[in-house]
PDB file of N, CA and C in Angstrom:
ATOM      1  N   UNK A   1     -11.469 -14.542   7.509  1.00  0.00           N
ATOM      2  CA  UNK A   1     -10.558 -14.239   6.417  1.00  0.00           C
ATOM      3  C   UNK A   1      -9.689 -13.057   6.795  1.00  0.00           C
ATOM      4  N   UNK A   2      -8.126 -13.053   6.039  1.00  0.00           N
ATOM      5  CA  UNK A   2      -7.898 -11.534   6.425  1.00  0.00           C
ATOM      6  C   UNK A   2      -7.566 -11.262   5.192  1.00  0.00           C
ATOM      7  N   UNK A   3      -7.609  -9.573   5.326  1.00  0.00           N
ATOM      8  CA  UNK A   3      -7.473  -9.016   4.198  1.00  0.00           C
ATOM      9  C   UNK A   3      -6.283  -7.970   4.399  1.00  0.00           C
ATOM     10  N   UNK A   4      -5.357  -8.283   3.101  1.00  0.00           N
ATOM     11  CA  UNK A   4      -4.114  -7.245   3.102  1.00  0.00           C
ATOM     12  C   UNK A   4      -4.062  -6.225   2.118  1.00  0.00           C
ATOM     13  N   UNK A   5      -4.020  -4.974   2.695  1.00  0.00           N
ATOM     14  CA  UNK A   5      -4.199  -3.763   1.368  1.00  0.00           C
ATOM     15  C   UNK A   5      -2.872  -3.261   1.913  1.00  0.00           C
ATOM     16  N   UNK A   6      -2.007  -3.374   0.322  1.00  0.00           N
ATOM     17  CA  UNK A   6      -1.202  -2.348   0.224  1.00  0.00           C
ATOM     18  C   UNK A   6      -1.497  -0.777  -0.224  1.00  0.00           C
ATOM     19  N   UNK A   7      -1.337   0.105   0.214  1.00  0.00           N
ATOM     20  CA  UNK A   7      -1.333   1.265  -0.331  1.00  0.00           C
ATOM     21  C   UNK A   7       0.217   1.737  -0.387  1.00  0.00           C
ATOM     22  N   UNK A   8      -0.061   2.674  -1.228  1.00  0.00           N
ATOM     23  CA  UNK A   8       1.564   3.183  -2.175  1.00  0.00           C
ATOM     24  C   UNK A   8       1.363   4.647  -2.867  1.00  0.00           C
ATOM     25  N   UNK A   9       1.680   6.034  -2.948  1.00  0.00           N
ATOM     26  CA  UNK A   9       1.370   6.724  -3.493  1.00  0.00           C
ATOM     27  C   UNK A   9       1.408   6.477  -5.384  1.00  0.00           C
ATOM     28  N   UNK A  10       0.785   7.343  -5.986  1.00  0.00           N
ATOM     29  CA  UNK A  10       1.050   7.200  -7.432  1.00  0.00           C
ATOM     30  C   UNK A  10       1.947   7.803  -8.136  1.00  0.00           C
ATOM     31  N   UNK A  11       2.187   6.890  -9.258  1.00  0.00           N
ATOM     32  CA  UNK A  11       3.652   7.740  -9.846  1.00  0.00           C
ATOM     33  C   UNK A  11       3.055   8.814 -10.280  1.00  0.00           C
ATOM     34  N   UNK A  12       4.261   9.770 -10.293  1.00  0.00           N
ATOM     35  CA  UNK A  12       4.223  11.136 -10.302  1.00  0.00           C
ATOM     36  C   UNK A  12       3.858  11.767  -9.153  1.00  0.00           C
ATOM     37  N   UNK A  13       3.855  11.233  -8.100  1.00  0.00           N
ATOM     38  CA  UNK A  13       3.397  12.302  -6.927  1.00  0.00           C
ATOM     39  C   UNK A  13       5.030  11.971  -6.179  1.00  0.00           C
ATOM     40  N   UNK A  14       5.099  13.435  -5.502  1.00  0.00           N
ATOM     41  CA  UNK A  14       6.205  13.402  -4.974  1.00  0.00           C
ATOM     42  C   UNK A  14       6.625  12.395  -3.648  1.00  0.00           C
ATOM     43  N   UNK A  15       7.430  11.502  -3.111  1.00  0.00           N
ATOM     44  CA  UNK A  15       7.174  10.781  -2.180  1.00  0.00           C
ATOM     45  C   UNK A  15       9.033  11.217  -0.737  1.00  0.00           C
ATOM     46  N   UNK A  16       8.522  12.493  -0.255  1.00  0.00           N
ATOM     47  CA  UNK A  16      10.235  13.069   0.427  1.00  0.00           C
ATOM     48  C   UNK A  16      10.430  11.350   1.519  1.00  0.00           C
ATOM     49  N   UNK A  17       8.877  10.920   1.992  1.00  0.00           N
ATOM     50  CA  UNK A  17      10.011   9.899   2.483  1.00  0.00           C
ATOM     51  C   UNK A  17      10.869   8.745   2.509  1.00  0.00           C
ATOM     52  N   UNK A  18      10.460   8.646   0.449  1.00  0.00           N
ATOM     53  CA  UNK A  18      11.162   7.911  -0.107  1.00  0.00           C
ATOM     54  C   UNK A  18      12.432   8.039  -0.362  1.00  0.00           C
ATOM     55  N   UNK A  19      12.371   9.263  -0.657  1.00  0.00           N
ATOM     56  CA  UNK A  19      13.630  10.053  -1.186  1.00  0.00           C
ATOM     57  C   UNK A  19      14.743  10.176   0.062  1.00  0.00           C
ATOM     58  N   UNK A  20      14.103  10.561   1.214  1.00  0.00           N
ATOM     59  CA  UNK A  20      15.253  10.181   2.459  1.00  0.00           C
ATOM     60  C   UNK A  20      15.394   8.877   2.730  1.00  0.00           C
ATOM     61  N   UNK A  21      14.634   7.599   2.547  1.00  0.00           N
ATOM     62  CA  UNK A  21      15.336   6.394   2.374  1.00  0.00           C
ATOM     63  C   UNK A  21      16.262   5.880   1.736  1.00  0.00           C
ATOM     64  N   UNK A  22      16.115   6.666   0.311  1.00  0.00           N
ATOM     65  CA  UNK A  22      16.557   6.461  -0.911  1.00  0.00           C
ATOM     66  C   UNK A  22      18.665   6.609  -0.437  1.00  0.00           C
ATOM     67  N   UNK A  23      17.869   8.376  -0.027  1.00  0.00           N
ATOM     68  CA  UNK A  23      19.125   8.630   0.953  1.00  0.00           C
ATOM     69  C   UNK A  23      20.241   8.174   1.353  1.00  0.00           C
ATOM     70  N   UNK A  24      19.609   7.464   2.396  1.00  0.00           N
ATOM     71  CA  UNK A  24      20.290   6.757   3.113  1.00  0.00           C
ATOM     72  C   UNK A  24      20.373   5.783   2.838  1.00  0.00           C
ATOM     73  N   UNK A  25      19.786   4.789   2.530  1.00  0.00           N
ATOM     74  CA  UNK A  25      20.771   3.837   1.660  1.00  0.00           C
ATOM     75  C   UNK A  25      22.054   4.124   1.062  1.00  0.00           C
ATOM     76  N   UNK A  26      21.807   5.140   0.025  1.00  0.00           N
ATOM     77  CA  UNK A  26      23.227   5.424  -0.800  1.00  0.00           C
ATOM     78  C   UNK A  26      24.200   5.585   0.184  1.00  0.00           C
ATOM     79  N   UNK A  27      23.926   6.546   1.276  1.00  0.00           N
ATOM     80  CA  UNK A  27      24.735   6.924   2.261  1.00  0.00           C
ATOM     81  C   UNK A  27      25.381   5.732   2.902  1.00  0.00           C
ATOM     82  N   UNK A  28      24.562   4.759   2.952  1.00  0.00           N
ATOM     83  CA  UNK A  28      25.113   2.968   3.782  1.00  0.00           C
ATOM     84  C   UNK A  28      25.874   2.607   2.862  1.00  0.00           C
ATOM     85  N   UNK A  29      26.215   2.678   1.480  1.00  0.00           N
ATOM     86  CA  UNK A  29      26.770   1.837   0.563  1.00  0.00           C
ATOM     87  C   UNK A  29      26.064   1.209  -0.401  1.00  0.00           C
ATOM     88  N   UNK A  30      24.652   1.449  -0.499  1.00  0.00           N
ATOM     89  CA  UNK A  30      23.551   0.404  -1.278  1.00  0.00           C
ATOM     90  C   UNK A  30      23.039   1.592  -2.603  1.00  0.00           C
ATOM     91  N   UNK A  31      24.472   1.625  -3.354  1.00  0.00           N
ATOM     92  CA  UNK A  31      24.411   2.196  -4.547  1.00  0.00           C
ATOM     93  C   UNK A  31      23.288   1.965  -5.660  1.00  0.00           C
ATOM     94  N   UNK A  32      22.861   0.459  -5.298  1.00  0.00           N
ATOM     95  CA  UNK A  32      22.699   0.326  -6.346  1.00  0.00           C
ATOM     96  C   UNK A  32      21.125  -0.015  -6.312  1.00  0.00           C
ATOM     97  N   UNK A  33      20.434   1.096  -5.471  1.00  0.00           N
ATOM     98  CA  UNK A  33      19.252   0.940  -5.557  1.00  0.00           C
ATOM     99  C   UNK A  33      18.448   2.192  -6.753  1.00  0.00           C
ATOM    100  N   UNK A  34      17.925   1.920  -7.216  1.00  0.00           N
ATOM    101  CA  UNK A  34      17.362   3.121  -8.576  1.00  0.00           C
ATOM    102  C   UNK A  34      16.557   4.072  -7.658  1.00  0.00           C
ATOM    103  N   UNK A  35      15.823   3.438  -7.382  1.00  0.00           N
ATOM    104  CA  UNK A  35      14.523   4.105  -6.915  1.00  0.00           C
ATOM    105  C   UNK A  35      13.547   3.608  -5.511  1.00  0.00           C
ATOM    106  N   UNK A  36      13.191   4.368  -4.472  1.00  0.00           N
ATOM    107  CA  UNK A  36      12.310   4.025  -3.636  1.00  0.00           C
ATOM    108  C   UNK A  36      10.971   4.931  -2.869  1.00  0.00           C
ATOM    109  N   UNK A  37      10.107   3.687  -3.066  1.00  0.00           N
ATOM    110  CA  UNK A  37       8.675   4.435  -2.812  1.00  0.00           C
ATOM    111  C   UNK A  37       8.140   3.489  -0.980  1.00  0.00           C
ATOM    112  N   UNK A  38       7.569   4.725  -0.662  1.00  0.00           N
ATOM    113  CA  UNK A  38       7.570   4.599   1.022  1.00  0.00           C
ATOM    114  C   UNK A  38       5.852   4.351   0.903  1.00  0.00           C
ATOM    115  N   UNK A  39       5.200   3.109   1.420  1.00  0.00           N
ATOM    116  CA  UNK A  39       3.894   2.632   1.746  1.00  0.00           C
ATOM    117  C   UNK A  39       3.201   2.306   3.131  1.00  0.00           C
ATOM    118  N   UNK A  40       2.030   1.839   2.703  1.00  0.00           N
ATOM    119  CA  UNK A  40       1.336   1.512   4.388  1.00  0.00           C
ATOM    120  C   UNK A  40       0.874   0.147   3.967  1.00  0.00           C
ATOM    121  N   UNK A  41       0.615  -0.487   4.914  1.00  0.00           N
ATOM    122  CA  UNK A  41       0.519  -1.855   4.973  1.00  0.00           C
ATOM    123  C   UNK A  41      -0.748  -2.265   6.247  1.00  0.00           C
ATOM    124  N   UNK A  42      -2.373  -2.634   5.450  1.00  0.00           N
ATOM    125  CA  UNK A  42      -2.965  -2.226   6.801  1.00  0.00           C
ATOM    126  C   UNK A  42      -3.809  -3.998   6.401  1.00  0.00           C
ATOM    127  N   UNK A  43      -3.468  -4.601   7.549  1.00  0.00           N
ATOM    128  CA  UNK A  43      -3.969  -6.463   7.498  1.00  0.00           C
ATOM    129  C   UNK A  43      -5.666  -5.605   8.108  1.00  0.00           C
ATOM    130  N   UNK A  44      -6.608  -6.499   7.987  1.00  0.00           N
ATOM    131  CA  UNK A  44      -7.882  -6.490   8.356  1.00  0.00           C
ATOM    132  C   UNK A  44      -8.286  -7.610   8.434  1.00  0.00           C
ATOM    133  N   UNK A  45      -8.935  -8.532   9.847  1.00  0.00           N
ATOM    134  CA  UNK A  45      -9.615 -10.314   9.924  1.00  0.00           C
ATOM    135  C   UNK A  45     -11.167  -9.088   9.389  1.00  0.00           C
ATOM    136  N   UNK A  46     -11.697  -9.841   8.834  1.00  0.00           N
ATOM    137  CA  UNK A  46     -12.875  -9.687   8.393  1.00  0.00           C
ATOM    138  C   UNK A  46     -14.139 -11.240   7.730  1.00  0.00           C
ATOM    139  N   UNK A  47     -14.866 -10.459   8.664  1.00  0.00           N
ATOM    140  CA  UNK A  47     -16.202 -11.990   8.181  1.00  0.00           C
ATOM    141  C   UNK A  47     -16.793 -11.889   6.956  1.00  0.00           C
ATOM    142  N   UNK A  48     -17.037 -12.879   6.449  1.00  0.00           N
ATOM    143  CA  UNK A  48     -17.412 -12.632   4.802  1.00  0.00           C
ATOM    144  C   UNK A  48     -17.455 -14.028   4.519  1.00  0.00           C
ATOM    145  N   UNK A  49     -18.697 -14.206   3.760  1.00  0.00           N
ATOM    146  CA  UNK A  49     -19.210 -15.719   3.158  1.00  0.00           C
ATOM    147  C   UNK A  49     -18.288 -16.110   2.172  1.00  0.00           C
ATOM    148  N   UNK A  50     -17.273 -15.250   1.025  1.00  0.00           N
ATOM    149  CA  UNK A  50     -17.089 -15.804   0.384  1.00  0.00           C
ATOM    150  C   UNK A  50     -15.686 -14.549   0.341  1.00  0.00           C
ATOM    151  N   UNK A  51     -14.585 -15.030  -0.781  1.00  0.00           N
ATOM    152  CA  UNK A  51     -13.615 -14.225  -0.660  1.00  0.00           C
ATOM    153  C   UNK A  51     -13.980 -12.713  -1.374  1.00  0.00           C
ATOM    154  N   UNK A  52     -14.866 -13.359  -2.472  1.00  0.00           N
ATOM    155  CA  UNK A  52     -15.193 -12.142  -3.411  1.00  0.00           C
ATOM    156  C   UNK A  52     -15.877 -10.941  -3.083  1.00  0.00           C
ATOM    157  N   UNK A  53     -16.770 -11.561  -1.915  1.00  0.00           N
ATOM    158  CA  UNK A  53     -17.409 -10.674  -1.079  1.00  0.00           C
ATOM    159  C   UNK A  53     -16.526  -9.941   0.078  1.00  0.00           C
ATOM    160  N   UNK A  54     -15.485 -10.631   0.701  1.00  0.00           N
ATOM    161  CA  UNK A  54     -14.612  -9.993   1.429  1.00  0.00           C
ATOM    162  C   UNK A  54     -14.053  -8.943   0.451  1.00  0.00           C
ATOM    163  N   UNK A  55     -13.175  -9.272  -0.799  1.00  0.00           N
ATOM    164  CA  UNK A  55     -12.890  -7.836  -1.673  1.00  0.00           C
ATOM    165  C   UNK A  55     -13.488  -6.929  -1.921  1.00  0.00           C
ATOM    166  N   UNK A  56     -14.934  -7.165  -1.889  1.00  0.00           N
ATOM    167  CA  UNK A  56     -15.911  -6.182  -2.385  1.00  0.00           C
ATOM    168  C   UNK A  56     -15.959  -4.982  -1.227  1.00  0.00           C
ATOM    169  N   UNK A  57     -15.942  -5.678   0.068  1.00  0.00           N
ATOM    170  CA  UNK A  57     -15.919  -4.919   1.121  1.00  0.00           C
ATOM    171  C   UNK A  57     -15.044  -4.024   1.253  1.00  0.00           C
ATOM    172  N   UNK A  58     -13.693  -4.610   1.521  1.00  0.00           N
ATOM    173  CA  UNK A  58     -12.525  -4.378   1.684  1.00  0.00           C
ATOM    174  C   UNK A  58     -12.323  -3.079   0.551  1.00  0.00           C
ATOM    175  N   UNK A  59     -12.910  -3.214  -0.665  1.00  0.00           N
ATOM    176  CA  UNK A  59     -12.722  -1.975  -1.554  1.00  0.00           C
ATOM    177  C   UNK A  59     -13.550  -1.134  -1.268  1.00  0.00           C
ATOM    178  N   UNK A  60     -14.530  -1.354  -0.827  1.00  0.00           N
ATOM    179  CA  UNK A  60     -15.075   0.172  -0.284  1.00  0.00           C
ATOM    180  C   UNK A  60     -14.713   0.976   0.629  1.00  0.00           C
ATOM    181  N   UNK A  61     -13.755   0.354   1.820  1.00  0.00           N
ATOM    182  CA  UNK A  61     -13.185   0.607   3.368  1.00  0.00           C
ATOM    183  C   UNK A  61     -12.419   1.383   2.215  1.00  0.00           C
ATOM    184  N   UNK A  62     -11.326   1.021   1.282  1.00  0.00           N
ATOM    185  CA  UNK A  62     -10.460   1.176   0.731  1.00  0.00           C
ATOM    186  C   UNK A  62     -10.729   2.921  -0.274  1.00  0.00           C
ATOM    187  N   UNK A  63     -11.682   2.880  -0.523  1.00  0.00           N
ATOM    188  CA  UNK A  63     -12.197   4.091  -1.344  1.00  0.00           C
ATOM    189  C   UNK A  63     -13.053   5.182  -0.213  1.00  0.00           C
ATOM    190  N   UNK A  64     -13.428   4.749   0.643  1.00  0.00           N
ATOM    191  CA  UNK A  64     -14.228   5.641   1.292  1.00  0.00           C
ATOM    192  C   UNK A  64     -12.895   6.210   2.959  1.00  0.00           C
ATOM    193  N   UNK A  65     -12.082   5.842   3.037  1.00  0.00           N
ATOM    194  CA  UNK A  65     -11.626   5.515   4.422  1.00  0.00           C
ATOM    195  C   UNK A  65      -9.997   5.618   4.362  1.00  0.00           C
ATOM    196  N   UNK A  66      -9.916   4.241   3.761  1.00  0.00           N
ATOM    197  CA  UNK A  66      -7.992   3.483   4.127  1.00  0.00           C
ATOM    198  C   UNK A  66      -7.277   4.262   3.329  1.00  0.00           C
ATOM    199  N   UNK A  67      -7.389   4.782   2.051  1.00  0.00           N
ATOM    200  CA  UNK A  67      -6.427   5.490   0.892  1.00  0.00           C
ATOM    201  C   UNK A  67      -7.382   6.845   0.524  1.00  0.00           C
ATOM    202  N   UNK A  68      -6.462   7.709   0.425  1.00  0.00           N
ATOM    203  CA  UNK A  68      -6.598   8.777  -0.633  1.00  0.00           C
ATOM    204  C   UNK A  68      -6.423   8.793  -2.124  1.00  0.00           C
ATOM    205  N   UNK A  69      -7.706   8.443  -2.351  1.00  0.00           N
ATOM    206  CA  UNK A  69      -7.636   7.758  -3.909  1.00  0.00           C
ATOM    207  C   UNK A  69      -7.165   8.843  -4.732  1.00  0.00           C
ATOM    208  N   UNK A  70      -6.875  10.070  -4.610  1.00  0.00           N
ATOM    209  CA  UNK A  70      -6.665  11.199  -5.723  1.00  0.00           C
ATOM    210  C   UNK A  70      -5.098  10.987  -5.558  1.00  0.00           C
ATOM    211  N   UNK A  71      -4.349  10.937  -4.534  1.00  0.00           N
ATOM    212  CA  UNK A  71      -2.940  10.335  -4.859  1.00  0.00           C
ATOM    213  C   UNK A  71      -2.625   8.972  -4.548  1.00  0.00           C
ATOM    214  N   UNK A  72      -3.394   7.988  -4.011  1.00  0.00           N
ATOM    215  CA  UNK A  72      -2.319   7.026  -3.589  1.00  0.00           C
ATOM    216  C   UNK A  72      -3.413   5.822  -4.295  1.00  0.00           C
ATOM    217  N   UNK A  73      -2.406   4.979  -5.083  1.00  0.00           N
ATOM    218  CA  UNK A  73      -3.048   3.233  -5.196  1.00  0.00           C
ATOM    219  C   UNK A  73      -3.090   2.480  -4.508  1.00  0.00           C
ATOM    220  N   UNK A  74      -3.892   1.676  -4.527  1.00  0.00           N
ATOM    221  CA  UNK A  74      -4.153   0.479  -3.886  1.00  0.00           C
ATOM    222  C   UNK A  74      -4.370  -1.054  -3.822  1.00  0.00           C
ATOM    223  N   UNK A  75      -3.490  -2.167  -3.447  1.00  0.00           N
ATOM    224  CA  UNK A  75      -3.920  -3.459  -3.693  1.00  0.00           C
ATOM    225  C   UNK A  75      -4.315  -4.288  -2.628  1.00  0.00           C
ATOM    226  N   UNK A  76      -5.267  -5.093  -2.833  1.00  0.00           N
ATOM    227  CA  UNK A  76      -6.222  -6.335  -2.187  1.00  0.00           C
ATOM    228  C   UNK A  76      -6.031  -7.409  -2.232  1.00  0.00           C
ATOM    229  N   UNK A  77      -5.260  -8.609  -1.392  1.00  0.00           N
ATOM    230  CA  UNK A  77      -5.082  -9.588  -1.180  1.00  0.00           C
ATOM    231  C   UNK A  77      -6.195 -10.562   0.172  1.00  0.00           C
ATOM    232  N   UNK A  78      -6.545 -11.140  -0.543  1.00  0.00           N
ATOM    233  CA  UNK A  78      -7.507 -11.922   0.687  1.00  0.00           C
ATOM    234  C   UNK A  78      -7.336 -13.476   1.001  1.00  0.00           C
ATOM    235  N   UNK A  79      -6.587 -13.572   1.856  1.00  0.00           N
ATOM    236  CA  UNK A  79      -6.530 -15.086   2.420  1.00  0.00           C
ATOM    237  C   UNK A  79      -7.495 -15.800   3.727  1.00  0.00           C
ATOM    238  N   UNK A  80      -7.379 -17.052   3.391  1.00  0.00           N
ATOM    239  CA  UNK A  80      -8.349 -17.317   3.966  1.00  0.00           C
ATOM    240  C   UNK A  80      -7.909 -18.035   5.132  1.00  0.00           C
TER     241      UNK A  80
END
């Protein structure tokens, strides 16, 4: 199976290297973006009998390891 965790900081935390994307965009011409938030994107193949059990895993890597849970969220996608 693999497993895809987005991580993303949380609103209200400051994000500068959003804000220099944000940037530059405007700077390219792409006025018309409101707002942008800068993430990590981490795939994992992982063995697991069942998908539910792959999430279960995958959220602990996720709380103990992959994210800084005091600022940043996190989502779990598992395909098979």
């Amino acid at each position: 199976m693999k497993a895809i965790v987005n991580i993303y900081l949380k609103q209200g935390v400051l994000d500068p290297q959003g804000k220099a994307v944000h940037h530059a965009l405007d700077s390219l011409g792409f006025g018309n973006v409101s707002d942008v938030r800068v993430g990590k994107q981490i795939v994992l193949d992982i063995d697991a009998s069942s998908m539910h059990e792959a999430e279960k895993e995958v959220e602990k890597m996720c709380e103990t390891l992959l994210a800084n849970t005091v600022i940043e969220d996190y989502s779990i996608e598992i395909i098979q």
